[in-house]
PDB file of N, CA and C in Angstrom:
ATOM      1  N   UNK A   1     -52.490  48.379-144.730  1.00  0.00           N
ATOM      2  CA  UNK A   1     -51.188  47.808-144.491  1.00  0.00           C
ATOM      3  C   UNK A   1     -50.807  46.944-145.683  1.00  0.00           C
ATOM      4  N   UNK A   2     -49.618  46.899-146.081  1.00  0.00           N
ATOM      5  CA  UNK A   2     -49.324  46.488-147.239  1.00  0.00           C
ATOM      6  C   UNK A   2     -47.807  45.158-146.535  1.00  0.00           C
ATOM      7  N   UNK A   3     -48.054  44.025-147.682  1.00  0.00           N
ATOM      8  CA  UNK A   3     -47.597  43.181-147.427  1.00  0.00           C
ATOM      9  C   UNK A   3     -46.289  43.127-148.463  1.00  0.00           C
ATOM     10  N   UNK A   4     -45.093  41.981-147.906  1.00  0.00           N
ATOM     11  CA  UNK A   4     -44.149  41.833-149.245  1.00  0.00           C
ATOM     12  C   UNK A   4     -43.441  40.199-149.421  1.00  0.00           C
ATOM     13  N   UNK A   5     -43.164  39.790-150.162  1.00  0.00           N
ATOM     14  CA  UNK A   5     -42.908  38.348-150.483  1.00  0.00           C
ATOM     15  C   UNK A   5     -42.075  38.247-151.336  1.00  0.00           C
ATOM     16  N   UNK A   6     -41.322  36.994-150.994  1.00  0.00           N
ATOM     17  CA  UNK A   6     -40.197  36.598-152.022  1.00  0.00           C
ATOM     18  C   UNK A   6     -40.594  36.367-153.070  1.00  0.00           C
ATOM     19  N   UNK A   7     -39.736  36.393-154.427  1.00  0.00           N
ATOM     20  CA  UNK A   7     -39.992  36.008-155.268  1.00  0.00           C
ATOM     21  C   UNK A   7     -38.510  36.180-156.241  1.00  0.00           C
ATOM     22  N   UNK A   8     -38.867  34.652-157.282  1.00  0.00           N
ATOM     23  CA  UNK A   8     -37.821  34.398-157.387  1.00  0.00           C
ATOM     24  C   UNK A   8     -37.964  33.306-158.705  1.00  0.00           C
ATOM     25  N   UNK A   9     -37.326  34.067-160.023  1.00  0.00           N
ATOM     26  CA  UNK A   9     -37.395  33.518-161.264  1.00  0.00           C
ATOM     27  C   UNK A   9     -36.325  32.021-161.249  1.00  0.00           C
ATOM     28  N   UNK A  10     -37.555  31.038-161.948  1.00  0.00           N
ATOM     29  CA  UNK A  10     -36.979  29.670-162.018  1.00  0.00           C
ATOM     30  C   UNK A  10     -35.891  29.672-163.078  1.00  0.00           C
ATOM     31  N   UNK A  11     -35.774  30.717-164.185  1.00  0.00           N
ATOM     32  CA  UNK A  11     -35.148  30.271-164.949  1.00  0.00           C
ATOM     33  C   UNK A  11     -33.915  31.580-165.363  1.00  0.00           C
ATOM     34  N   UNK A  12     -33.698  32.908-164.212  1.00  0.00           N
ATOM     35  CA  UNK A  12     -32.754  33.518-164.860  1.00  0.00           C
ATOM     36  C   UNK A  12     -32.033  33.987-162.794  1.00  0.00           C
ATOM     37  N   UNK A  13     -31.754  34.861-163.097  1.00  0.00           N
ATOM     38  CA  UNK A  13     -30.997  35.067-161.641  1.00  0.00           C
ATOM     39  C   UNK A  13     -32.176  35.956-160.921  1.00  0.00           C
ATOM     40  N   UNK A  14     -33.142  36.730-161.485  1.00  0.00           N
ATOM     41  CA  UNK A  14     -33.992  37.666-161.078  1.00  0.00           C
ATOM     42  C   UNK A  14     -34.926  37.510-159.711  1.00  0.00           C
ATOM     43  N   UNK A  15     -34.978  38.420-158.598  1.00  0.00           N
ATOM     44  CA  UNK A  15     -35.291  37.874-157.473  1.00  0.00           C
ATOM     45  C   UNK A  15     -36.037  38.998-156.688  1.00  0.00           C
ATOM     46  N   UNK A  16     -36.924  39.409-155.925  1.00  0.00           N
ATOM     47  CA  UNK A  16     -37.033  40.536-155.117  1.00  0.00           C
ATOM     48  C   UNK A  16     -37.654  40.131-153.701  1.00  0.00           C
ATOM     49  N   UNK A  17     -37.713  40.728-153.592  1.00  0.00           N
ATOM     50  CA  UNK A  17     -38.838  41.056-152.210  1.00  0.00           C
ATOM     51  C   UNK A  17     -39.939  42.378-151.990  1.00  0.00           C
ATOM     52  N   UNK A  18     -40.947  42.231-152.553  1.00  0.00           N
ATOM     53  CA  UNK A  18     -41.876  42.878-152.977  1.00  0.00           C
ATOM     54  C   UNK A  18     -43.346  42.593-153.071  1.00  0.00           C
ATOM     55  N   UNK A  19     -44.332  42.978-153.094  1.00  0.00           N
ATOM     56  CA  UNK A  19     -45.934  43.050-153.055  1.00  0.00           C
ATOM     57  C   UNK A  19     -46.340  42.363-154.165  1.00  0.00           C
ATOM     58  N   UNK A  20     -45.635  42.010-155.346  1.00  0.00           N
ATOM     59  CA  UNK A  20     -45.970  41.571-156.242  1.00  0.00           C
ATOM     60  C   UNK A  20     -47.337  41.929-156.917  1.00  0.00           C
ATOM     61  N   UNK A  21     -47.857  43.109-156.961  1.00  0.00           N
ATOM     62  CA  UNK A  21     -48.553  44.172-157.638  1.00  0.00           C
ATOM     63  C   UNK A  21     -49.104  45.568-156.757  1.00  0.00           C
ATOM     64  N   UNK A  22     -50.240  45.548-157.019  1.00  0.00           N
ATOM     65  CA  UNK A  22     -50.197  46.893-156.320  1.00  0.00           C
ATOM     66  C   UNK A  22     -50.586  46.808-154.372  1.00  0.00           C
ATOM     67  N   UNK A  23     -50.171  47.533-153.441  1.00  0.00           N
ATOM     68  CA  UNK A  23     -50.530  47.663-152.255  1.00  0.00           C
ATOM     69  C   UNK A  23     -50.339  48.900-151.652  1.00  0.00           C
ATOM     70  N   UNK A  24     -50.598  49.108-150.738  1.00  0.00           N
ATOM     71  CA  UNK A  24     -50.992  50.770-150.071  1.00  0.00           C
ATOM     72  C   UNK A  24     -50.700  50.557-148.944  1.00  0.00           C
ATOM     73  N   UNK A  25     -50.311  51.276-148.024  1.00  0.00           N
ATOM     74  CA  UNK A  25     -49.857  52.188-146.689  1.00  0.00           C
ATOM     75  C   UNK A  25     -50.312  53.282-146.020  1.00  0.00           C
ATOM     76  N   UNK A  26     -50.040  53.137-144.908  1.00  0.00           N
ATOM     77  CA  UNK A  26     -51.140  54.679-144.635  1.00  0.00           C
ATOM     78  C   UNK A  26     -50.579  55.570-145.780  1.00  0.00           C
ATOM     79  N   UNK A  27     -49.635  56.275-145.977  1.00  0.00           N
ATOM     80  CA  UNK A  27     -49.102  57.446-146.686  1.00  0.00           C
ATOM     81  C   UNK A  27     -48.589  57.102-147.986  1.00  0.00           C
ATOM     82  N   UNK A  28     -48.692  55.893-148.534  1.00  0.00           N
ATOM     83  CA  UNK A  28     -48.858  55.616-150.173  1.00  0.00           C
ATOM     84  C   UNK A  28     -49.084  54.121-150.847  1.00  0.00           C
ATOM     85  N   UNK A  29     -49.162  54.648-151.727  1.00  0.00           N
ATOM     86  CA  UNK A  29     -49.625  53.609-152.934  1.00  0.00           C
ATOM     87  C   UNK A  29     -48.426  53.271-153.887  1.00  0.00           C
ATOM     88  N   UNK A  30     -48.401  51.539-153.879  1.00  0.00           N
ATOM     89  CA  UNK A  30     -47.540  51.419-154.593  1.00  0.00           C
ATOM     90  C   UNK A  30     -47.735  50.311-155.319  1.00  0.00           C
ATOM     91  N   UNK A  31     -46.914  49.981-155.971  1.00  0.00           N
ATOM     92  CA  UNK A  31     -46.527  49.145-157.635  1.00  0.00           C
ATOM     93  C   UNK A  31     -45.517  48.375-157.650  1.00  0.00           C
ATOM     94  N   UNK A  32     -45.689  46.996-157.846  1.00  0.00           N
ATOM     95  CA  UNK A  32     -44.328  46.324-158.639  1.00  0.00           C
ATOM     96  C   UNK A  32     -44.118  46.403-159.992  1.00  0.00           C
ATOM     97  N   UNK A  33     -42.542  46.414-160.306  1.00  0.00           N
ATOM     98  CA  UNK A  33     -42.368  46.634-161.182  1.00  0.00           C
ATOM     99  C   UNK A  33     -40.709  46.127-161.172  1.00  0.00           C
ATOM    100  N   UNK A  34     -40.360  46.315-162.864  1.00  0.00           N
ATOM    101  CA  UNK A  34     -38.952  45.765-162.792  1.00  0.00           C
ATOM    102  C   UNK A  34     -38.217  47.508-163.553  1.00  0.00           C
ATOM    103  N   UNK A  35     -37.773  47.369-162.944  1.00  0.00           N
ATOM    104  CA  UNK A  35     -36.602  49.059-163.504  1.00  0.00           C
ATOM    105  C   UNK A  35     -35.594  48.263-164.181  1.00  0.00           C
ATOM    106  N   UNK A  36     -36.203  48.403-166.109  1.00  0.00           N
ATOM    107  CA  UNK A  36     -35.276  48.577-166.894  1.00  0.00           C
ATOM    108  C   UNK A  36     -33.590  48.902-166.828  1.00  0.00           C
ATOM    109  N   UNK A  37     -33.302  49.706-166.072  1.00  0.00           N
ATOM    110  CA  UNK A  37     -31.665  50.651-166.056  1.00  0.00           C
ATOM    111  C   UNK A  37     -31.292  49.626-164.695  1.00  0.00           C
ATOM    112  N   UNK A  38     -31.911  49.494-163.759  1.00  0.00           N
ATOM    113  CA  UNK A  38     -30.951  48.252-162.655  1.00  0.00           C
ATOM    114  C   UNK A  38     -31.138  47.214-162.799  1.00  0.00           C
ATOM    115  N   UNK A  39     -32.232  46.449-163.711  1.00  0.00           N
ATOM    116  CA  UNK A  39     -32.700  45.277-163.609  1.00  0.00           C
ATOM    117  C   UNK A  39     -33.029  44.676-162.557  1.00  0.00           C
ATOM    118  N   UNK A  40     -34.162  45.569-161.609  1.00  0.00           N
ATOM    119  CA  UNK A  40     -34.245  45.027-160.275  1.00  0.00           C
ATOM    120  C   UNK A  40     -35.800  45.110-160.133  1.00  0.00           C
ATOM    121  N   UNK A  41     -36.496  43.951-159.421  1.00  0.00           N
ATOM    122  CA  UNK A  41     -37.557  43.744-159.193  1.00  0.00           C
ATOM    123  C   UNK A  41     -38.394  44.552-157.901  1.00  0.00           C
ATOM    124  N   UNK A  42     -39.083  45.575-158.012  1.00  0.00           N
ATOM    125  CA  UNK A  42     -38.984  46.760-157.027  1.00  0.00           C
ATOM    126  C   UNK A  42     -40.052  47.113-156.863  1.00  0.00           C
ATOM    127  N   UNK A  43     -40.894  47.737-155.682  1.00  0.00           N
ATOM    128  CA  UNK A  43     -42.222  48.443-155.526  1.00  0.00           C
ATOM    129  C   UNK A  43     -41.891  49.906-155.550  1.00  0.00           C
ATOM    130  N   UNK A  44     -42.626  50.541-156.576  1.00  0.00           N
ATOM    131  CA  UNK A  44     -42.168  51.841-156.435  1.00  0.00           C
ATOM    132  C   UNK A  44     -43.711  52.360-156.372  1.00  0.00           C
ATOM    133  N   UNK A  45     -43.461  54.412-155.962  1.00  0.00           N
ATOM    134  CA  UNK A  45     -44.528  54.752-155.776  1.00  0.00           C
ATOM    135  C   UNK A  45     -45.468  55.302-156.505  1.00  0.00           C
ATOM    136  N   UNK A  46     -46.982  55.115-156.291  1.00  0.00           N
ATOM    137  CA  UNK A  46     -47.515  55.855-157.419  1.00  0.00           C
ATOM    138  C   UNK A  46     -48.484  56.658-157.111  1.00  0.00           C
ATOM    139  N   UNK A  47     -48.804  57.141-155.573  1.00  0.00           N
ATOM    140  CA  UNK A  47     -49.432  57.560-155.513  1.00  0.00           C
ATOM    141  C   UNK A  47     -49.011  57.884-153.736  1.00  0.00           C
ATOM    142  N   UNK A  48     -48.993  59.411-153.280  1.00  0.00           N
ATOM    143  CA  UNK A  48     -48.842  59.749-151.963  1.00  0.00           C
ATOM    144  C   UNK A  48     -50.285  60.452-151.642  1.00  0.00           C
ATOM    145  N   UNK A  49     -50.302  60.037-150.344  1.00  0.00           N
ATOM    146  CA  UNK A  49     -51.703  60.403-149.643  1.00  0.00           C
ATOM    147  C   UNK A  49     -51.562  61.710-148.550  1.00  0.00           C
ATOM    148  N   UNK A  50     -50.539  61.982-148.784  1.00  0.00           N
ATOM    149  CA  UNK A  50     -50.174  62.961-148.376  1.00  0.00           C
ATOM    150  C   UNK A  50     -49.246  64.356-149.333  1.00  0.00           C
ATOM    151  N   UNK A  51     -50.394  65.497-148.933  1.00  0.00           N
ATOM    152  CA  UNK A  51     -49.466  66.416-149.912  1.00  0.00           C
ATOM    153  C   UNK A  51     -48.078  66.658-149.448  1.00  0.00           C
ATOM    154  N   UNK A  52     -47.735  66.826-148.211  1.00  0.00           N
ATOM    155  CA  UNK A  52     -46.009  67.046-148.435  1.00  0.00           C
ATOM    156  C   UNK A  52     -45.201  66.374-148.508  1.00  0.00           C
ATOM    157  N   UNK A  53     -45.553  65.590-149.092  1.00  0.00           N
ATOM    158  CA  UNK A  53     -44.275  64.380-149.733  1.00  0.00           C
ATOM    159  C   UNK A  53     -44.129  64.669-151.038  1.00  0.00           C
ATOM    160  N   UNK A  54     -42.941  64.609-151.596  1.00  0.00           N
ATOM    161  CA  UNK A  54     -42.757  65.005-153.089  1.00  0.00           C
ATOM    162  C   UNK A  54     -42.863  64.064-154.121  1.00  0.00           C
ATOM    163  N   UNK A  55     -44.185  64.718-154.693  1.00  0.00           N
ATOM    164  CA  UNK A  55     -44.602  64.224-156.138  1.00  0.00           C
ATOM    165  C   UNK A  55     -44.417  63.840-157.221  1.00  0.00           C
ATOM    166  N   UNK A  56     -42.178  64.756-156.963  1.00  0.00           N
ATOM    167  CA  UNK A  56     -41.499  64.252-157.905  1.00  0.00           C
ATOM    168  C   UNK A  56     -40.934  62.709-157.853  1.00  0.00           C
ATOM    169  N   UNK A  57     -41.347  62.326-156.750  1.00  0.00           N
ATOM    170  CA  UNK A  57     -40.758  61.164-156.743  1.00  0.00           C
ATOM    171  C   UNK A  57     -41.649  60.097-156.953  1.00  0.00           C
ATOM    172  N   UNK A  58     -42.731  60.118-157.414  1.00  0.00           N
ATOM    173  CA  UNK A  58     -43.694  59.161-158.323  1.00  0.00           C
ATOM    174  C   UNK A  58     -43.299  58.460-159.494  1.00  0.00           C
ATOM    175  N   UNK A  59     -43.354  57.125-159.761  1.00  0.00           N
ATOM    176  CA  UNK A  59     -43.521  56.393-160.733  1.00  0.00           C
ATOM    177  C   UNK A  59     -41.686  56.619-161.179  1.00  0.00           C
ATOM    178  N   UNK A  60     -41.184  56.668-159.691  1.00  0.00           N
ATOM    179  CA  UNK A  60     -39.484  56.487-160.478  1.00  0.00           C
ATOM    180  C   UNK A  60     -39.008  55.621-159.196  1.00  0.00           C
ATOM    181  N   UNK A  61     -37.847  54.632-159.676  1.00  0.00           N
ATOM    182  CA  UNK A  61     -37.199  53.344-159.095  1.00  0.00           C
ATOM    183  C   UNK A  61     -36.370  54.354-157.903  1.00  0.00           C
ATOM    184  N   UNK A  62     -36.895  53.475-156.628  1.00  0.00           N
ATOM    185  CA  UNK A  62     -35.781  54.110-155.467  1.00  0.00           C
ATOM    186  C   UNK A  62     -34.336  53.821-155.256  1.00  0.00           C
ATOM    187  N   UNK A  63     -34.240  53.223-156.244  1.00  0.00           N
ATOM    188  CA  UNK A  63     -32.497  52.431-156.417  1.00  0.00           C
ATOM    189  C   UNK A  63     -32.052  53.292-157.043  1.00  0.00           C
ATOM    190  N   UNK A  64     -32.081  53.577-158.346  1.00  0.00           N
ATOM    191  CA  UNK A  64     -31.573  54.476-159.487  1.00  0.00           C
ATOM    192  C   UNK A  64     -32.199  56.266-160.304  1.00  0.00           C
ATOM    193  N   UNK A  65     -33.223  56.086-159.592  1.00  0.00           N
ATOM    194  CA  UNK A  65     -33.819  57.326-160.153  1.00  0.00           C
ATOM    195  C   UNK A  65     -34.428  57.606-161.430  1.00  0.00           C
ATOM    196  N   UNK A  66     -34.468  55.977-161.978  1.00  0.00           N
ATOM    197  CA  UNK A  66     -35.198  56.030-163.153  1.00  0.00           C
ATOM    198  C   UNK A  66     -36.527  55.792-163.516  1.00  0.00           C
ATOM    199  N   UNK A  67     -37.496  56.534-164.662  1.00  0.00           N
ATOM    200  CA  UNK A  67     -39.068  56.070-164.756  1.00  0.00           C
ATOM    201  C   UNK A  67     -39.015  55.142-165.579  1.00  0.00           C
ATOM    202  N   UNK A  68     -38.277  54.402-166.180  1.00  0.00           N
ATOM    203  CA  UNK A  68     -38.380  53.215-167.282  1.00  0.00           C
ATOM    204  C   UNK A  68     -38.338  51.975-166.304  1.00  0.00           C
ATOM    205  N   UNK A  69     -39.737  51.816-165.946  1.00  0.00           N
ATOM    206  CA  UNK A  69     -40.310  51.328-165.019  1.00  0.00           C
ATOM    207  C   UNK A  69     -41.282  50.019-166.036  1.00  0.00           C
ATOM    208  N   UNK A  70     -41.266  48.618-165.993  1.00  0.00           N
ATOM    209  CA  UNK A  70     -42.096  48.225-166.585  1.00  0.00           C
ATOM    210  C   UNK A  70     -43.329  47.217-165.292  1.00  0.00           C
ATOM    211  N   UNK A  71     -44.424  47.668-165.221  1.00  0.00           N
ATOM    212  CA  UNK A  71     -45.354  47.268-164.293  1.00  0.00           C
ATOM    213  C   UNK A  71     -45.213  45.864-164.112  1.00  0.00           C
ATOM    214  N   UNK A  72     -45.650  45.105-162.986  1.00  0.00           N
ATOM    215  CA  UNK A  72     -45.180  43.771-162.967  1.00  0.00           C
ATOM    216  C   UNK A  72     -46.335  43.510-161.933  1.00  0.00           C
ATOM    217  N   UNK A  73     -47.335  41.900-162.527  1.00  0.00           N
ATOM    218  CA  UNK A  73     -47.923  41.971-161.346  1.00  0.00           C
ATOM    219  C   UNK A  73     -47.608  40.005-161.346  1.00  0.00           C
ATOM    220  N   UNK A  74     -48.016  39.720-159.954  1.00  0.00           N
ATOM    221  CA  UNK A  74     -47.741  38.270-159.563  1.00  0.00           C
ATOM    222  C   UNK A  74     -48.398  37.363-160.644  1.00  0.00           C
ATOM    223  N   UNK A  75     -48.049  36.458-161.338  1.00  0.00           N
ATOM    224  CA  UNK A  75     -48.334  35.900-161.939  1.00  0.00           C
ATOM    225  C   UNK A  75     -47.717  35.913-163.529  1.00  0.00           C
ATOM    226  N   UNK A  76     -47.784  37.036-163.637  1.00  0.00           N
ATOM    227  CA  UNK A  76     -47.414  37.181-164.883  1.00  0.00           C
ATOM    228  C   UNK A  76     -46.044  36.949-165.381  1.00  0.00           C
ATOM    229  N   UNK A  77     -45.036  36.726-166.662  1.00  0.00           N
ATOM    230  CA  UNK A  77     -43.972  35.937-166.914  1.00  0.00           C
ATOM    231  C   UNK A  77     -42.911  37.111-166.163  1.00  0.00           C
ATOM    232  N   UNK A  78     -41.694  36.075-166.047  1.00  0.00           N
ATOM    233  CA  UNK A  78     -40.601  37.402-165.323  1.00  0.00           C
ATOM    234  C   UNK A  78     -39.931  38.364-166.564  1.00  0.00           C
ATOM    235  N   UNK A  79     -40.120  39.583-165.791  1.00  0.00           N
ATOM    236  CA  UNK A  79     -39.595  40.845-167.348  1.00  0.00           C
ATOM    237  C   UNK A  79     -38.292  40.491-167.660  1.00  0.00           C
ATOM    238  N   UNK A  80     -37.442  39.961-166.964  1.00  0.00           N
ATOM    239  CA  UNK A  80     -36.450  39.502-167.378  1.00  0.00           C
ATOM    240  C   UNK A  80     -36.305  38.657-168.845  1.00  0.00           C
ATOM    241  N   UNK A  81     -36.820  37.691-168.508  1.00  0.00           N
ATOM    242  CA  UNK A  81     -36.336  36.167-169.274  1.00  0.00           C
ATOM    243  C   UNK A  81     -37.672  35.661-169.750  1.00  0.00           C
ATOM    244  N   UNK A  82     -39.298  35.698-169.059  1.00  0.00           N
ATOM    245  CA  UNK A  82     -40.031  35.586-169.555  1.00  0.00           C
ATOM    246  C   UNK A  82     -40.247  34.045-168.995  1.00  0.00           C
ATOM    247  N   UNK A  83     -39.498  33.862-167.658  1.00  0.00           N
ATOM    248  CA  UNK A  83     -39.796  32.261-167.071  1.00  0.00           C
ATOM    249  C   UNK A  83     -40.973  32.354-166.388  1.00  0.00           C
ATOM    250  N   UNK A  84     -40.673  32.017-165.801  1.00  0.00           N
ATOM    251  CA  UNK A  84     -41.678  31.693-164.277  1.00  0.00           C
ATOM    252  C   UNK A  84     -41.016  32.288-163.300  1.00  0.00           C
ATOM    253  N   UNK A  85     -42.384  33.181-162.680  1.00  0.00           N
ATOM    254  CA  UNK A  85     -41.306  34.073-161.136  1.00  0.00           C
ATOM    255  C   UNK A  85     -42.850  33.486-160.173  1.00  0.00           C
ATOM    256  N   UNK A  86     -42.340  32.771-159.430  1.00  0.00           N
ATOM    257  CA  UNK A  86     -43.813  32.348-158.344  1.00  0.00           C
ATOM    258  C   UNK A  86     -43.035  33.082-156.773  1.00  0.00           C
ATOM    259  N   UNK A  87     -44.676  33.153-156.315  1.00  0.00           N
ATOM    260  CA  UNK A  87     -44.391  34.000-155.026  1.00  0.00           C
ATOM    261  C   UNK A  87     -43.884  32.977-153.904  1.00  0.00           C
ATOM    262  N   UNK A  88     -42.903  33.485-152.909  1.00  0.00           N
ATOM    263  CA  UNK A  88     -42.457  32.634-152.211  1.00  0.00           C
ATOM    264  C   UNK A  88     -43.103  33.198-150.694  1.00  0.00           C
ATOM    265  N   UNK A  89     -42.607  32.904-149.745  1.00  0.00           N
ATOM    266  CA  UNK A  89     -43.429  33.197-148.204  1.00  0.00           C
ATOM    267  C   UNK A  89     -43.283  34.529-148.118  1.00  0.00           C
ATOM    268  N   UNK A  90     -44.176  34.664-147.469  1.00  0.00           N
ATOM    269  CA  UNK A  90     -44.447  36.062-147.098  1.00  0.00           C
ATOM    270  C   UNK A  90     -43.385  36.956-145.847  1.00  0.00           C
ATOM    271  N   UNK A  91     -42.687  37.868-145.763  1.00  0.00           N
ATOM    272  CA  UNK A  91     -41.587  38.737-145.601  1.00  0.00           C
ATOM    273  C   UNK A  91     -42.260  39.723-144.466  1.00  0.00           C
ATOM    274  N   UNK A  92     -42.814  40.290-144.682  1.00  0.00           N
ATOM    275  CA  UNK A  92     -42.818  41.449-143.724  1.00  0.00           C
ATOM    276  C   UNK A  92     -44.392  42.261-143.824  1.00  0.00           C
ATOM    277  N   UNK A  93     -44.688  42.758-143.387  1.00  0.00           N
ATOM    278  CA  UNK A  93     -45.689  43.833-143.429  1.00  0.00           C
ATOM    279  C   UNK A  93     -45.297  45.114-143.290  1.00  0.00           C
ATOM    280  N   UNK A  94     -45.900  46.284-143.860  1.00  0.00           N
ATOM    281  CA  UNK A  94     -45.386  47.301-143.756  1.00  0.00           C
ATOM    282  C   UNK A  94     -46.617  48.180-143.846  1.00  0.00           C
ATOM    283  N   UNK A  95     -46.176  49.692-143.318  1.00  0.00           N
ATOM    284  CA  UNK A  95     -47.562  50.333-143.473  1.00  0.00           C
ATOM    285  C   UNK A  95     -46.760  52.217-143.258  1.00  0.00           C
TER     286      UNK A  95
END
């Protein structure tokens, strides 16, 4: 079961609600990351545990359809601006 949390850069507008690196579900594996083309802070997928789900849709943003995907894990500076993005309370569970 995979978890998701606010988060939310001190120093530009950048914000999500997301796992803040990698977490898994029964039926996939996934990644934070920031998608270059929306500028949006996003878990996308990288891995299905199931074959009939489509493969094409790996390692691309569910907002826009793009792979210029840059990996993002908690802690590290925001891809944005390069501030501070700290995790805020915890959101939801999902699986």
């Amino acid at each position: 079961m995979g978890s998701k949390y606010s988060f939310k850069c001190e120093n530009c507008d950048l914000q999500g609600i997301v796992a803040g690196g990698p977490s898994a579900g029964f039926l996939v594996i996934t990644q934070t990351g920031y998608c270059r083309k929306c500028n949006m802070l996003i878990d996308y997928d990288t891995e299905f545990r199931c074959e009939d789900l489509c493969q094409d849709d790996l390692n691309t943003c569910h907002l826009c359809g793009s792979n210029n995907l840059l990996k993002w894990n908690k802690g590290e500076p925001c891809p944005q601006c390069g501030g501070n993005l700290p995790q805020g309370k915890h959101i939801l569970h999902w699986d």
